[in-house]
PDB file of N, CA and C in Angstrom:
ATOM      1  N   UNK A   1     -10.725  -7.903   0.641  1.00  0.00           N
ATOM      2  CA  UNK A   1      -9.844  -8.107   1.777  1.00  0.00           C
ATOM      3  C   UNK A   1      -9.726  -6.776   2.521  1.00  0.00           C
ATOM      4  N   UNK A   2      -9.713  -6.860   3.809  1.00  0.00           N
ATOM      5  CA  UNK A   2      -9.507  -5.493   4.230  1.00  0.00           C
ATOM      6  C   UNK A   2      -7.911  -4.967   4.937  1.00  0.00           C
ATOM      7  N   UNK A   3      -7.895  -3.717   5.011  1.00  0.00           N
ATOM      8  CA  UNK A   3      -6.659  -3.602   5.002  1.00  0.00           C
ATOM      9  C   UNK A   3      -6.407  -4.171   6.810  1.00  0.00           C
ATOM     10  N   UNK A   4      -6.930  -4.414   7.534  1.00  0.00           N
ATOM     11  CA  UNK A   4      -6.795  -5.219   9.118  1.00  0.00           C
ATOM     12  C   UNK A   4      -6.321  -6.254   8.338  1.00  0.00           C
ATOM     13  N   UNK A   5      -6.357  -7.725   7.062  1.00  0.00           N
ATOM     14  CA  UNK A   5      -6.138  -8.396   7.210  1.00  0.00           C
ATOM     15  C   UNK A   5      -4.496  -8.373   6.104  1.00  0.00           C
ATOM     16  N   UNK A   6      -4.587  -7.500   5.501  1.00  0.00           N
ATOM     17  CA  UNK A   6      -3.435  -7.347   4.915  1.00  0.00           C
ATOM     18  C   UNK A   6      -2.229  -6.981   5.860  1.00  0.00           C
ATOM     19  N   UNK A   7      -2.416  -6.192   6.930  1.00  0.00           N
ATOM     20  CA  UNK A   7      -1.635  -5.963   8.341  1.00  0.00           C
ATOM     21  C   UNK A   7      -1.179  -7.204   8.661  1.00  0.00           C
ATOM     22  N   UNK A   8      -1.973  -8.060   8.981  1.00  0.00           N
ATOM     23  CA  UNK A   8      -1.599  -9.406   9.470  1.00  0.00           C
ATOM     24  C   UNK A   8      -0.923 -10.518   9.053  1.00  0.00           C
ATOM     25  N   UNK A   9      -1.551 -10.265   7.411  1.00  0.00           N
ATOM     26  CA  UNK A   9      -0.801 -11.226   6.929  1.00  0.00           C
ATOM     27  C   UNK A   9       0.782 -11.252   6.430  1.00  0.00           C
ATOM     28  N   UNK A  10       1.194  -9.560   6.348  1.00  0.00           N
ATOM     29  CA  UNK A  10       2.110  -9.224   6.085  1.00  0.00           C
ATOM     30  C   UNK A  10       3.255  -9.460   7.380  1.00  0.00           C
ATOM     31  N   UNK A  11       2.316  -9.297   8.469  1.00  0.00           N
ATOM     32  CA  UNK A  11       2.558  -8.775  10.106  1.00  0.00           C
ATOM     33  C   UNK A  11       3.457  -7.326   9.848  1.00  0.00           C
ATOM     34  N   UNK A  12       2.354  -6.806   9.306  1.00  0.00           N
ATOM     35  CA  UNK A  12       3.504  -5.361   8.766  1.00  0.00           C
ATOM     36  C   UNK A  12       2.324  -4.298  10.304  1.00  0.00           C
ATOM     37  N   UNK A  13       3.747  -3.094   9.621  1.00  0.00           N
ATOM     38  CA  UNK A  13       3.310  -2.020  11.196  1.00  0.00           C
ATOM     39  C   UNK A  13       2.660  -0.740  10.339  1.00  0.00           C
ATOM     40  N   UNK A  14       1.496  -0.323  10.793  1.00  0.00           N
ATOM     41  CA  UNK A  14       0.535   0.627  10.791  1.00  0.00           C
ATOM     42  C   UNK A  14       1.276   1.732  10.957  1.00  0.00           C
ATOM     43  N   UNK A  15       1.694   2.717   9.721  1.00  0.00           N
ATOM     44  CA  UNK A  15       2.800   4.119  10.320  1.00  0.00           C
ATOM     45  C   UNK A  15       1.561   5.145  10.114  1.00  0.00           C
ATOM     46  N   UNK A  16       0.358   5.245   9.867  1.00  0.00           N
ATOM     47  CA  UNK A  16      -0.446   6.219   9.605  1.00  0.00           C
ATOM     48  C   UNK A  16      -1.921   5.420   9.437  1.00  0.00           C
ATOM     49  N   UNK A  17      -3.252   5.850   9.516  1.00  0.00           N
ATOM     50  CA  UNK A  17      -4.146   5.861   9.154  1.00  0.00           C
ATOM     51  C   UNK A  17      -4.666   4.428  10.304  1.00  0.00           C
ATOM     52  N   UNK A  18      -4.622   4.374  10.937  1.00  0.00           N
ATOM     53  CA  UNK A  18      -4.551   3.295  11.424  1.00  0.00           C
ATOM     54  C   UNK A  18      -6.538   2.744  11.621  1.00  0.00           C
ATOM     55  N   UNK A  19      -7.192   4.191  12.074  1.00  0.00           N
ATOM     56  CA  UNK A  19      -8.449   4.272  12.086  1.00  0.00           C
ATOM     57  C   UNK A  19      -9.568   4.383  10.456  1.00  0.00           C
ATOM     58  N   UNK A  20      -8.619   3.469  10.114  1.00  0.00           N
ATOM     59  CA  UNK A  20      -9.326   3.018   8.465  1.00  0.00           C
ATOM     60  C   UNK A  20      -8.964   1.674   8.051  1.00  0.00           C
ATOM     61  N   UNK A  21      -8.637   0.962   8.614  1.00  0.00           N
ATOM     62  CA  UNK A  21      -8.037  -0.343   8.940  1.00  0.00           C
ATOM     63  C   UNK A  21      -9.424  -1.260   8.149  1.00  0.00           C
ATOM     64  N   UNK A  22     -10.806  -0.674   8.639  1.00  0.00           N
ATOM     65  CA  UNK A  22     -11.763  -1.134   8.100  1.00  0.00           C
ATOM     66  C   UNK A  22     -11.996  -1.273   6.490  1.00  0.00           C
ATOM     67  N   UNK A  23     -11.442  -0.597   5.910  1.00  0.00           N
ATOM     68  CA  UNK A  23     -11.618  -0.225   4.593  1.00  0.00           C
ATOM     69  C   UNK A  23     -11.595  -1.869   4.103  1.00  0.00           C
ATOM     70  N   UNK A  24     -12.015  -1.451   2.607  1.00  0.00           N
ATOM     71  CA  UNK A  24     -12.386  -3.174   1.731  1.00  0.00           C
ATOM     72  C   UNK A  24     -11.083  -2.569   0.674  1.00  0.00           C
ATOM     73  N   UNK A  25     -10.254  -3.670   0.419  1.00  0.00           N
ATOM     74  CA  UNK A  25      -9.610  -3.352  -1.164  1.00  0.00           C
ATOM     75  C   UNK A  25     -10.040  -4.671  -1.920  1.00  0.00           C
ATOM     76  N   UNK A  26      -9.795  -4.111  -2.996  1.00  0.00           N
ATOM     77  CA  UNK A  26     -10.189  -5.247  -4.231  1.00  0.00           C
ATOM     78  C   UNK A  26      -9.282  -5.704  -5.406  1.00  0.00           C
ATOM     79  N   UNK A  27      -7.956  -5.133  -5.069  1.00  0.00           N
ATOM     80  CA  UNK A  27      -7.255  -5.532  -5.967  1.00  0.00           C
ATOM     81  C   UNK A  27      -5.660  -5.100  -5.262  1.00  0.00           C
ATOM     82  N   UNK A  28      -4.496  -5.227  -5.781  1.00  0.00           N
ATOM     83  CA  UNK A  28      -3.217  -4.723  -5.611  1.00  0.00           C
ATOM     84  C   UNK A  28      -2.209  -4.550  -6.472  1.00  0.00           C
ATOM     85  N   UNK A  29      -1.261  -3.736  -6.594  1.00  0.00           N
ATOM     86  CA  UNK A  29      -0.505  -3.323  -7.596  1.00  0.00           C
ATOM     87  C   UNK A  29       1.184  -3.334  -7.157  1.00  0.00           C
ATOM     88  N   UNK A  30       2.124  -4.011  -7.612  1.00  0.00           N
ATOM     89  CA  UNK A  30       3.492  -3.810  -6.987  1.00  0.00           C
ATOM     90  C   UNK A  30       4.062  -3.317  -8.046  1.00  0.00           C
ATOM     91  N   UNK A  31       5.381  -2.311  -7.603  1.00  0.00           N
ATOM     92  CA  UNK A  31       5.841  -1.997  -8.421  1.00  0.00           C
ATOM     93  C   UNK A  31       6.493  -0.423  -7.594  1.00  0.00           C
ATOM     94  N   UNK A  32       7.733  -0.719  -8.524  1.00  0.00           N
ATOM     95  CA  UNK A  32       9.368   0.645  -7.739  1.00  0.00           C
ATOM     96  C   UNK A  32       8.487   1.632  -8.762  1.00  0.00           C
ATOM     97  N   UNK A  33       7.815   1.462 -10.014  1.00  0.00           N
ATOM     98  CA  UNK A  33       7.454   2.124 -10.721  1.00  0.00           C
ATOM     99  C   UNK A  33       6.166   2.602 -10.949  1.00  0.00           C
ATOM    100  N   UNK A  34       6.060   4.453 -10.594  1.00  0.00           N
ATOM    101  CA  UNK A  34       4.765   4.645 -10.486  1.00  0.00           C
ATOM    102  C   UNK A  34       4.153   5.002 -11.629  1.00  0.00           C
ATOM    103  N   UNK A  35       4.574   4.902 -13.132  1.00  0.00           N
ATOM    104  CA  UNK A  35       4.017   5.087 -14.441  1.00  0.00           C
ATOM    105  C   UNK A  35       3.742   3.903 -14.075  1.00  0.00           C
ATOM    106  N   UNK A  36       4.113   2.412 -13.799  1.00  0.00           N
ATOM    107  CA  UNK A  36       3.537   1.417 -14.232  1.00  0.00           C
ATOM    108  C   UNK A  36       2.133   1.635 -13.487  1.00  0.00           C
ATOM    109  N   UNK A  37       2.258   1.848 -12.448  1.00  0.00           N
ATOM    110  CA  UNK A  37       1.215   1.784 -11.353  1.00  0.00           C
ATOM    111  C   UNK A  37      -0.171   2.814 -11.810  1.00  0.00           C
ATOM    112  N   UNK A  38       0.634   4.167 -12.424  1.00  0.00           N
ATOM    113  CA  UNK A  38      -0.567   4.581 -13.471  1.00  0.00           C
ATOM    114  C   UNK A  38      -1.111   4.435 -14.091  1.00  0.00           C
ATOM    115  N   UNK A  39      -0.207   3.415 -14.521  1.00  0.00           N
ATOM    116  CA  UNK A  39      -1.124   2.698 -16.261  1.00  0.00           C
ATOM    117  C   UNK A  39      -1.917   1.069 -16.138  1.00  0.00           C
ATOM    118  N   UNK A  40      -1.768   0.791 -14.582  1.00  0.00           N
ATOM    119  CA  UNK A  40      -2.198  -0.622 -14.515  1.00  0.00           C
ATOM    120  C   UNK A  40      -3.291  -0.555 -13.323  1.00  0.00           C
ATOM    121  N   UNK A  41      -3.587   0.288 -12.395  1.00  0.00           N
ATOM    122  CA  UNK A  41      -4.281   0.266 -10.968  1.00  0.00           C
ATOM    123  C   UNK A  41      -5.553   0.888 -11.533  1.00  0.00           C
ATOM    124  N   UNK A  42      -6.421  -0.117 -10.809  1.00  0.00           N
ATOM    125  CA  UNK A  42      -7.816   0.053 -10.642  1.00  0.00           C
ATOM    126  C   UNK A  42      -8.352   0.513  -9.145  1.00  0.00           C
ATOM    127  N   UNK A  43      -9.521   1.464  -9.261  1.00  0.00           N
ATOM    128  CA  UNK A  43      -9.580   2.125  -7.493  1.00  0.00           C
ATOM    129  C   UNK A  43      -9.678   0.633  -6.610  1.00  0.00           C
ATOM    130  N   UNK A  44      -9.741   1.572  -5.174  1.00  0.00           N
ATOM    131  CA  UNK A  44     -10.027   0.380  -4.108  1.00  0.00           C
ATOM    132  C   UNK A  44      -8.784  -0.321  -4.543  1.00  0.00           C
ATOM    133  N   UNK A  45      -7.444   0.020  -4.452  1.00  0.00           N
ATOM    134  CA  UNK A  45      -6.354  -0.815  -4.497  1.00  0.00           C
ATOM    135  C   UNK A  45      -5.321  -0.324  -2.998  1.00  0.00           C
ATOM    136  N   UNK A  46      -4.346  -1.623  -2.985  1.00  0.00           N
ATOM    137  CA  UNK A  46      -3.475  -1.251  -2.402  1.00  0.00           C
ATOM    138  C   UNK A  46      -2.072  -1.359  -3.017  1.00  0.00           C
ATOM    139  N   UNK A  47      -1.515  -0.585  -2.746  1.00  0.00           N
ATOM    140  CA  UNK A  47       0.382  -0.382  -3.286  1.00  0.00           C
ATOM    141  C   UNK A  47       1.179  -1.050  -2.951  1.00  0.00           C
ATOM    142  N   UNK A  48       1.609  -1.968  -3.301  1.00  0.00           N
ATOM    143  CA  UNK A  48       3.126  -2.524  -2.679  1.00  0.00           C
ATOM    144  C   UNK A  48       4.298  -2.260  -3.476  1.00  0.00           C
ATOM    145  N   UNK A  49       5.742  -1.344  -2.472  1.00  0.00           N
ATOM    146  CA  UNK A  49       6.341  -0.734  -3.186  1.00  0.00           C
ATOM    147  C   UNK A  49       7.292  -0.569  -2.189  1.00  0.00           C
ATOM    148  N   UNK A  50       8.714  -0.295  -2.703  1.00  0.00           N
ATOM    149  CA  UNK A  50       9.843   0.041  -2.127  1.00  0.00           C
ATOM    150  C   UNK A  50      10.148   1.038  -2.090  1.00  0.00           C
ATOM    151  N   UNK A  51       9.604   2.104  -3.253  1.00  0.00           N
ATOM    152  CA  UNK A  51       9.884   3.387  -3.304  1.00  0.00           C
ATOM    153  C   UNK A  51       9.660   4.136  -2.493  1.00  0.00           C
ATOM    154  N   UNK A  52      10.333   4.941  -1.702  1.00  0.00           N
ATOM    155  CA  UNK A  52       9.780   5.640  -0.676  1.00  0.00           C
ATOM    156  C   UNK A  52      10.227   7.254  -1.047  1.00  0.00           C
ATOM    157  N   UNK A  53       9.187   7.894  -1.667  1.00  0.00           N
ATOM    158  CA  UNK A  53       9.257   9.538  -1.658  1.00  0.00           C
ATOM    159  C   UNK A  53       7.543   9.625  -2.091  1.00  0.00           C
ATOM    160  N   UNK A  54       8.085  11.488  -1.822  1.00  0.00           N
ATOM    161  CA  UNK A  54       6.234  11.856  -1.892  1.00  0.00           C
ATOM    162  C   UNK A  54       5.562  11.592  -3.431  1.00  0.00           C
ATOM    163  N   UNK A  55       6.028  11.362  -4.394  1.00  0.00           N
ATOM    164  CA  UNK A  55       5.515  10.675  -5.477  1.00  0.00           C
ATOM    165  C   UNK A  55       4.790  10.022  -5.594  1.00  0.00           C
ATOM    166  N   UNK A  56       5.063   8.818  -4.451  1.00  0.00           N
ATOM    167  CA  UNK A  56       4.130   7.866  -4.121  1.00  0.00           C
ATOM    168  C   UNK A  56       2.651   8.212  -3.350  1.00  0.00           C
ATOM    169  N   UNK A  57       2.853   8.744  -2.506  1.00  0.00           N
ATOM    170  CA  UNK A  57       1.662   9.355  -2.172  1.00  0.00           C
ATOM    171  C   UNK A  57       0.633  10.061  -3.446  1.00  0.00           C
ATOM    172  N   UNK A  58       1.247  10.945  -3.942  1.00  0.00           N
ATOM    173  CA  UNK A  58       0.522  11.468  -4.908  1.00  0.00           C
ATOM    174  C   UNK A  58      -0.212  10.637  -5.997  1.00  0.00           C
ATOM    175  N   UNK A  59       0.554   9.698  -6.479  1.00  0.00           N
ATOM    176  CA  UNK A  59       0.245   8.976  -7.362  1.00  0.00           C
ATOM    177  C   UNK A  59      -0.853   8.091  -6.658  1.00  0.00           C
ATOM    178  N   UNK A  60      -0.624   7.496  -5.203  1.00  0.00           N
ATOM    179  CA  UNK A  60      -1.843   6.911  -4.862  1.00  0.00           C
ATOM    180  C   UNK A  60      -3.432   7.779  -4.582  1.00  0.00           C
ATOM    181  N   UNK A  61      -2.952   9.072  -4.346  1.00  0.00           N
ATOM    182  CA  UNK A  61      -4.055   9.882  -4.539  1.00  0.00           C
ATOM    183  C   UNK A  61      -4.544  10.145  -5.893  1.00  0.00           C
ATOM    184  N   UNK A  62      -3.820  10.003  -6.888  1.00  0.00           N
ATOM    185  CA  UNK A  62      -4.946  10.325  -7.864  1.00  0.00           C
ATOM    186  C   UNK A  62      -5.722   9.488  -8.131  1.00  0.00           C
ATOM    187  N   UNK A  63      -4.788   7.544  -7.845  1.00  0.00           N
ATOM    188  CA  UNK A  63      -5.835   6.710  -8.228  1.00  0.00           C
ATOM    189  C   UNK A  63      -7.049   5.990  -6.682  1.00  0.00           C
ATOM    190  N   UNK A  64      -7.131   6.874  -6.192  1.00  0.00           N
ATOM    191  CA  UNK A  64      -8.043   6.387  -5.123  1.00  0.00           C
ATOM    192  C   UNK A  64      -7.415   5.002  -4.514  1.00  0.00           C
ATOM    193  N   UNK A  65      -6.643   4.834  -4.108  1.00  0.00           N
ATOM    194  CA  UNK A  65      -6.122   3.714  -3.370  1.00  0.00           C
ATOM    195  C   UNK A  65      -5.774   3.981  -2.188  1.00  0.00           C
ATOM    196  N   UNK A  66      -6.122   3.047  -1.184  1.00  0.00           N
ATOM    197  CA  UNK A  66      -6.295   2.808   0.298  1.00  0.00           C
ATOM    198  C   UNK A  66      -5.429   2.990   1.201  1.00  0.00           C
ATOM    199  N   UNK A  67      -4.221   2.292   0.248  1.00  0.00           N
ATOM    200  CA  UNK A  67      -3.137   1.670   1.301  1.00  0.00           C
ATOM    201  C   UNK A  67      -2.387   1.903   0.527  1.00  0.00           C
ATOM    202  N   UNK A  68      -0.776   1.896   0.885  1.00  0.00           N
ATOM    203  CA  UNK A  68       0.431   1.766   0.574  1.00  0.00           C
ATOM    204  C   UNK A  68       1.026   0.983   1.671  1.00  0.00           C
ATOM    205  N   UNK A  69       1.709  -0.253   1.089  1.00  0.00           N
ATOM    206  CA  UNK A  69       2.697  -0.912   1.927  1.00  0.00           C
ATOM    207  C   UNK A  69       3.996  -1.071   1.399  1.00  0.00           C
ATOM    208  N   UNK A  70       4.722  -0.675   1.956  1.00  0.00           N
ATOM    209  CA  UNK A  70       6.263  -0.440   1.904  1.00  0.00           C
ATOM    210  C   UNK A  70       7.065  -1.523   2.205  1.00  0.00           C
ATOM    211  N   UNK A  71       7.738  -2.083   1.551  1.00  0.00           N
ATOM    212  CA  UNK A  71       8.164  -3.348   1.671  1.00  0.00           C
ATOM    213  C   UNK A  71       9.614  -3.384   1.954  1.00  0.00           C
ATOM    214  N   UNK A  72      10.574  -4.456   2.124  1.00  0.00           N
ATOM    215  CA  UNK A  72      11.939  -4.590   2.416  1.00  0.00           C
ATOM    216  C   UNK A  72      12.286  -3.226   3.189  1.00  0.00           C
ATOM    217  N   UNK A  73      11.392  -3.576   4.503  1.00  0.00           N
ATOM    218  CA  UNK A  73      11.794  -2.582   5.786  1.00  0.00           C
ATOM    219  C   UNK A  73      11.944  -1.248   5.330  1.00  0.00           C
ATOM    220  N   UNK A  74      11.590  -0.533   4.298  1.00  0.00           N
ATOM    221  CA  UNK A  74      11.306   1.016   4.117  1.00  0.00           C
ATOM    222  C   UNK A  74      10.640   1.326   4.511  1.00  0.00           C
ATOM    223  N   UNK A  75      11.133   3.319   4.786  1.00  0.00           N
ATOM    224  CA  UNK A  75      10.420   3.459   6.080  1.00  0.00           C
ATOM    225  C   UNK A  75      10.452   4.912   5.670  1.00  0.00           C
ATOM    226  N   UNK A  76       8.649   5.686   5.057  1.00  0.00           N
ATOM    227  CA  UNK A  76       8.563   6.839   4.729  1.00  0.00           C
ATOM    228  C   UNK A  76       8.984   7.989   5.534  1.00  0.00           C
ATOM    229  N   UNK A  77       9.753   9.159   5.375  1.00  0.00           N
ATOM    230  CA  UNK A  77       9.904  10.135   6.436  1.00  0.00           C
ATOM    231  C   UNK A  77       8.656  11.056   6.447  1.00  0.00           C
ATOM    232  N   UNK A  78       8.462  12.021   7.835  1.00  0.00           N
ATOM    233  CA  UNK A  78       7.657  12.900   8.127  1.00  0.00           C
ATOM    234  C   UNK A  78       6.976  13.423   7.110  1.00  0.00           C
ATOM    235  N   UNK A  79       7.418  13.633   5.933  1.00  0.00           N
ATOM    236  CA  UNK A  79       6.761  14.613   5.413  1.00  0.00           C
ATOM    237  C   UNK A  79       5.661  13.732   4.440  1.00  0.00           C
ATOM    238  N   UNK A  80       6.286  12.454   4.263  1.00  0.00           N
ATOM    239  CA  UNK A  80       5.351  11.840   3.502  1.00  0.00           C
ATOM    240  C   UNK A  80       4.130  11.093   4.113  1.00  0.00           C
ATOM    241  N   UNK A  81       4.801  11.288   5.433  1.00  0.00           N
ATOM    242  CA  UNK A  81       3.436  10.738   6.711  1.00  0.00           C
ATOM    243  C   UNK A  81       2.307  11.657   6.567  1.00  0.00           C
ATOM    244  N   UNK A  82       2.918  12.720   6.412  1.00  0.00           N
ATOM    245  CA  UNK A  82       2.035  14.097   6.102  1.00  0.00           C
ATOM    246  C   UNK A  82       0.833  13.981   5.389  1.00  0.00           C
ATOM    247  N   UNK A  83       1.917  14.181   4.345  1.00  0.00           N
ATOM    248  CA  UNK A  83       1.070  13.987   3.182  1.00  0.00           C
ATOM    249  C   UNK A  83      -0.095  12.871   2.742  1.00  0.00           C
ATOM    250  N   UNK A  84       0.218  11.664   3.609  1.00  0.00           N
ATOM    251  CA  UNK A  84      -0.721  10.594   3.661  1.00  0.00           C
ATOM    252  C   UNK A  84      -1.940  11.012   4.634  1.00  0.00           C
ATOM    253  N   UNK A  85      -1.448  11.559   5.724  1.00  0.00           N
ATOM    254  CA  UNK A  85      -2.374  11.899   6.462  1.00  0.00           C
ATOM    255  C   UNK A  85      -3.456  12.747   5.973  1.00  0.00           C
ATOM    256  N   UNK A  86      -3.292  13.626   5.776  1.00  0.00           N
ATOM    257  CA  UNK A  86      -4.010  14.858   4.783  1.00  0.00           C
ATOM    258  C   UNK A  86      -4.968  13.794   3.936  1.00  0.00           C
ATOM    259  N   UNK A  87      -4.307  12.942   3.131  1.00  0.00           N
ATOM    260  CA  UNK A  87      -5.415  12.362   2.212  1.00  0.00           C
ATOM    261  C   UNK A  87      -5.535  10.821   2.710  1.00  0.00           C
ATOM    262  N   UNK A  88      -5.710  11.070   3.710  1.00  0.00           N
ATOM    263  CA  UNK A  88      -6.377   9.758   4.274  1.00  0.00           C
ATOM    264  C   UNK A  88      -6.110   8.440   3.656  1.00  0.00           C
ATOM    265  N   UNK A  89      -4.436   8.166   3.181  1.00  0.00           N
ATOM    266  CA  UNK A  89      -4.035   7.037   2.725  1.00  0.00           C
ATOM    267  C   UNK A  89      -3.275   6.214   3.908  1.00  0.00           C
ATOM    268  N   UNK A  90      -3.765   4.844   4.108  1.00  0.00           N
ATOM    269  CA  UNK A  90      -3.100   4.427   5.003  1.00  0.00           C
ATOM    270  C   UNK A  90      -1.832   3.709   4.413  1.00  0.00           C
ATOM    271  N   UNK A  91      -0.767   4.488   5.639  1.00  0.00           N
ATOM    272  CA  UNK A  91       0.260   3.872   5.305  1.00  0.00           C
ATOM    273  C   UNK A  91       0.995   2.193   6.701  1.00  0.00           C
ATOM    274  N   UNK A  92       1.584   1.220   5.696  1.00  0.00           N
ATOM    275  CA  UNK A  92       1.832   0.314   6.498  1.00  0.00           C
ATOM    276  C   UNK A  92       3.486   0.126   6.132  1.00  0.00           C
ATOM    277  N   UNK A  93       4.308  -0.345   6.861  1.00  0.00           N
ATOM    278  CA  UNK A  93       5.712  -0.720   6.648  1.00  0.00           C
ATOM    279  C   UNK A  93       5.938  -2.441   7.039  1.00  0.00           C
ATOM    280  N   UNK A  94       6.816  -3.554   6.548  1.00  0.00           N
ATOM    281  CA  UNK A  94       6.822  -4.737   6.521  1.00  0.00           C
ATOM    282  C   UNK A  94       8.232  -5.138   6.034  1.00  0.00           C
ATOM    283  N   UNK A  95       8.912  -5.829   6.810  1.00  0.00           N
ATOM    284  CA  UNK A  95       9.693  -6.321   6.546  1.00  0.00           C
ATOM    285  C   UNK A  95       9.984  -7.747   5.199  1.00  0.00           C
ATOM    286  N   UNK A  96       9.283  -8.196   4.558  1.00  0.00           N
ATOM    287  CA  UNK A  96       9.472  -9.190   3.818  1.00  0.00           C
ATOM    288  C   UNK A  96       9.948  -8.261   1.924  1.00  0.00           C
ATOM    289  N   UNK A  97       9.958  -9.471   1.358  1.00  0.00           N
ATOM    290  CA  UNK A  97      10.250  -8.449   0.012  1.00  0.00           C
ATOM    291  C   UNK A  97       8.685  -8.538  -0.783  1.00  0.00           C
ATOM    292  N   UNK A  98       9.101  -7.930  -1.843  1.00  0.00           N
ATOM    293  CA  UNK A  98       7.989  -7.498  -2.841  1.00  0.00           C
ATOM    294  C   UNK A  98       7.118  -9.062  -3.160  1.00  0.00           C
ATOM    295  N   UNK A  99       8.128  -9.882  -3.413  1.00  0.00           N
ATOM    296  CA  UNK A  99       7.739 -11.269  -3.936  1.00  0.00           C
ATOM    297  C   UNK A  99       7.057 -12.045  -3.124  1.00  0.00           C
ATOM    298  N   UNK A 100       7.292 -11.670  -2.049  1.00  0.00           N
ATOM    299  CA  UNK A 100       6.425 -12.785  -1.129  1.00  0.00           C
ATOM    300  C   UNK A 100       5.282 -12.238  -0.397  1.00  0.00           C
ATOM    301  N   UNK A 101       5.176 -10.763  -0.197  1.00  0.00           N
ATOM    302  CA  UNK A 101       4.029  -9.887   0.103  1.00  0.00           C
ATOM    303  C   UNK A 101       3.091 -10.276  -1.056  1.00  0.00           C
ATOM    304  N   UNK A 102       3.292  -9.804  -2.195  1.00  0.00           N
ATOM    305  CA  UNK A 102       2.581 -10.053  -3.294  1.00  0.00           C
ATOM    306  C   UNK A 102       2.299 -11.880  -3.179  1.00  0.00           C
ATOM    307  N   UNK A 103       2.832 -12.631  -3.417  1.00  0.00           N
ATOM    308  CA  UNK A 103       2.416 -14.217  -2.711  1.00  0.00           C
ATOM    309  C   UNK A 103       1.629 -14.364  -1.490  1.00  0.00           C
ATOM    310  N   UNK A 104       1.401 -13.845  -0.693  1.00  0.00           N
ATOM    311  CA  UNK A 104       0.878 -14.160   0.454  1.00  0.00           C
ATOM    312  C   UNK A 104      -0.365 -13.682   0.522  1.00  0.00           C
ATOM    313  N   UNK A 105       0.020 -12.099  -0.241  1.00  0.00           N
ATOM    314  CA  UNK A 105      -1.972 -11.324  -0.712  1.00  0.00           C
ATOM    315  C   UNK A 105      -2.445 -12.237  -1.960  1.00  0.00           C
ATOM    316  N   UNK A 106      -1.812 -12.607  -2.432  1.00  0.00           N
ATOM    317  CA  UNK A 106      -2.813 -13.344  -3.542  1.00  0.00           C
ATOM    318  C   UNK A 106      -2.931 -14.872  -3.467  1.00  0.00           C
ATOM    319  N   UNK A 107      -1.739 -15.927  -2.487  1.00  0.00           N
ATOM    320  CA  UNK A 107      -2.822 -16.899  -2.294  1.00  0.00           C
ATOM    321  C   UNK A 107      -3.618 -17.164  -1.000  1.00  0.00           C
ATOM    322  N   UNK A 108      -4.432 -15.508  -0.282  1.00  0.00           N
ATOM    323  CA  UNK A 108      -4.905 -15.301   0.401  1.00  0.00           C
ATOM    324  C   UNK A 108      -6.406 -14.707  -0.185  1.00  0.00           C
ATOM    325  N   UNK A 109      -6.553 -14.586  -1.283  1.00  0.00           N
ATOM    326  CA  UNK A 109      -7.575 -13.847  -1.903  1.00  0.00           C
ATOM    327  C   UNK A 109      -7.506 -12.801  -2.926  1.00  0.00           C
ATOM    328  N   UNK A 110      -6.584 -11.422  -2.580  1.00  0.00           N
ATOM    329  CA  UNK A 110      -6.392 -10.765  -3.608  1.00  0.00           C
ATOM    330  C   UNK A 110      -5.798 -10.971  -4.699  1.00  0.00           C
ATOM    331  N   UNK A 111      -6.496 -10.421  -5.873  1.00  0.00           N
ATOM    332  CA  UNK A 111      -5.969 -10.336  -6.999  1.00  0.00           C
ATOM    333  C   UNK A 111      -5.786  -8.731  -7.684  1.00  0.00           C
ATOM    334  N   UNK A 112      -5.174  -9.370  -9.159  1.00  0.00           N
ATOM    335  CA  UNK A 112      -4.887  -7.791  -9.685  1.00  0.00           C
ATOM    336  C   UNK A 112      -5.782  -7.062 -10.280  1.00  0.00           C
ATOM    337  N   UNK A 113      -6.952  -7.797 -10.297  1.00  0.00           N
ATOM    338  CA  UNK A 113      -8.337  -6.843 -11.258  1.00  0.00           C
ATOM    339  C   UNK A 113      -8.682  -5.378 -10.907  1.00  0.00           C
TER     340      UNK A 113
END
């Protein structure tokens, strides 16, 4: 799935990276918790998460993942825009909750492999 169609389906808003939209992911990971997210994410993923600090970023940089989408209208500040920018993680923001983002990417195609 690419992250253009995860935009859409979420109808979530592009806060960074917007010119990588092309990218392929192959799997997704939710979770407030980024040990879980360490111990469960495979590359070529995207994040769905409420947590909003630079943690998150980092943690998606070590595991090579695409995207971060921020769910129940959170909304990263400057510095973590930053920091996404720098490592070329696109970030998206969306109003719905965790439960139904995660429902909508997976009976759309993605799964958690």
């Amino acid at each position: 799935m690419t992250l253009t169609e995860i935009r859409d389906l979420l109808q979530a808003e592009v806060l960074c990276g917007e010119e990588h939209l092309d990218r392929v992911v192959k799997s997704a990971c939710a979770s407030d918790f980024m040990s879980d997210v360490l111990a469960y994410v495979k590359d070529e993923a995207v994040l769905i998460t409420g947590m909003v600090n630079p943690q998150v970023i980092r943690t998606a940089e070590m595991l090579d993942m695409q995207c971060i989408v921020f769910v129940r209208g959170k909304r990263p500040d400057g510095e973590m825009l930053a920091l996404a920018r720098e490592r070329e993680i696109v970030l998206m923001c969306c109003d719905v909750r965790m439960f139904m983002a995660c429902g909508l990417l997976f009976t759309h195609g993605l799964t958690e492999e």
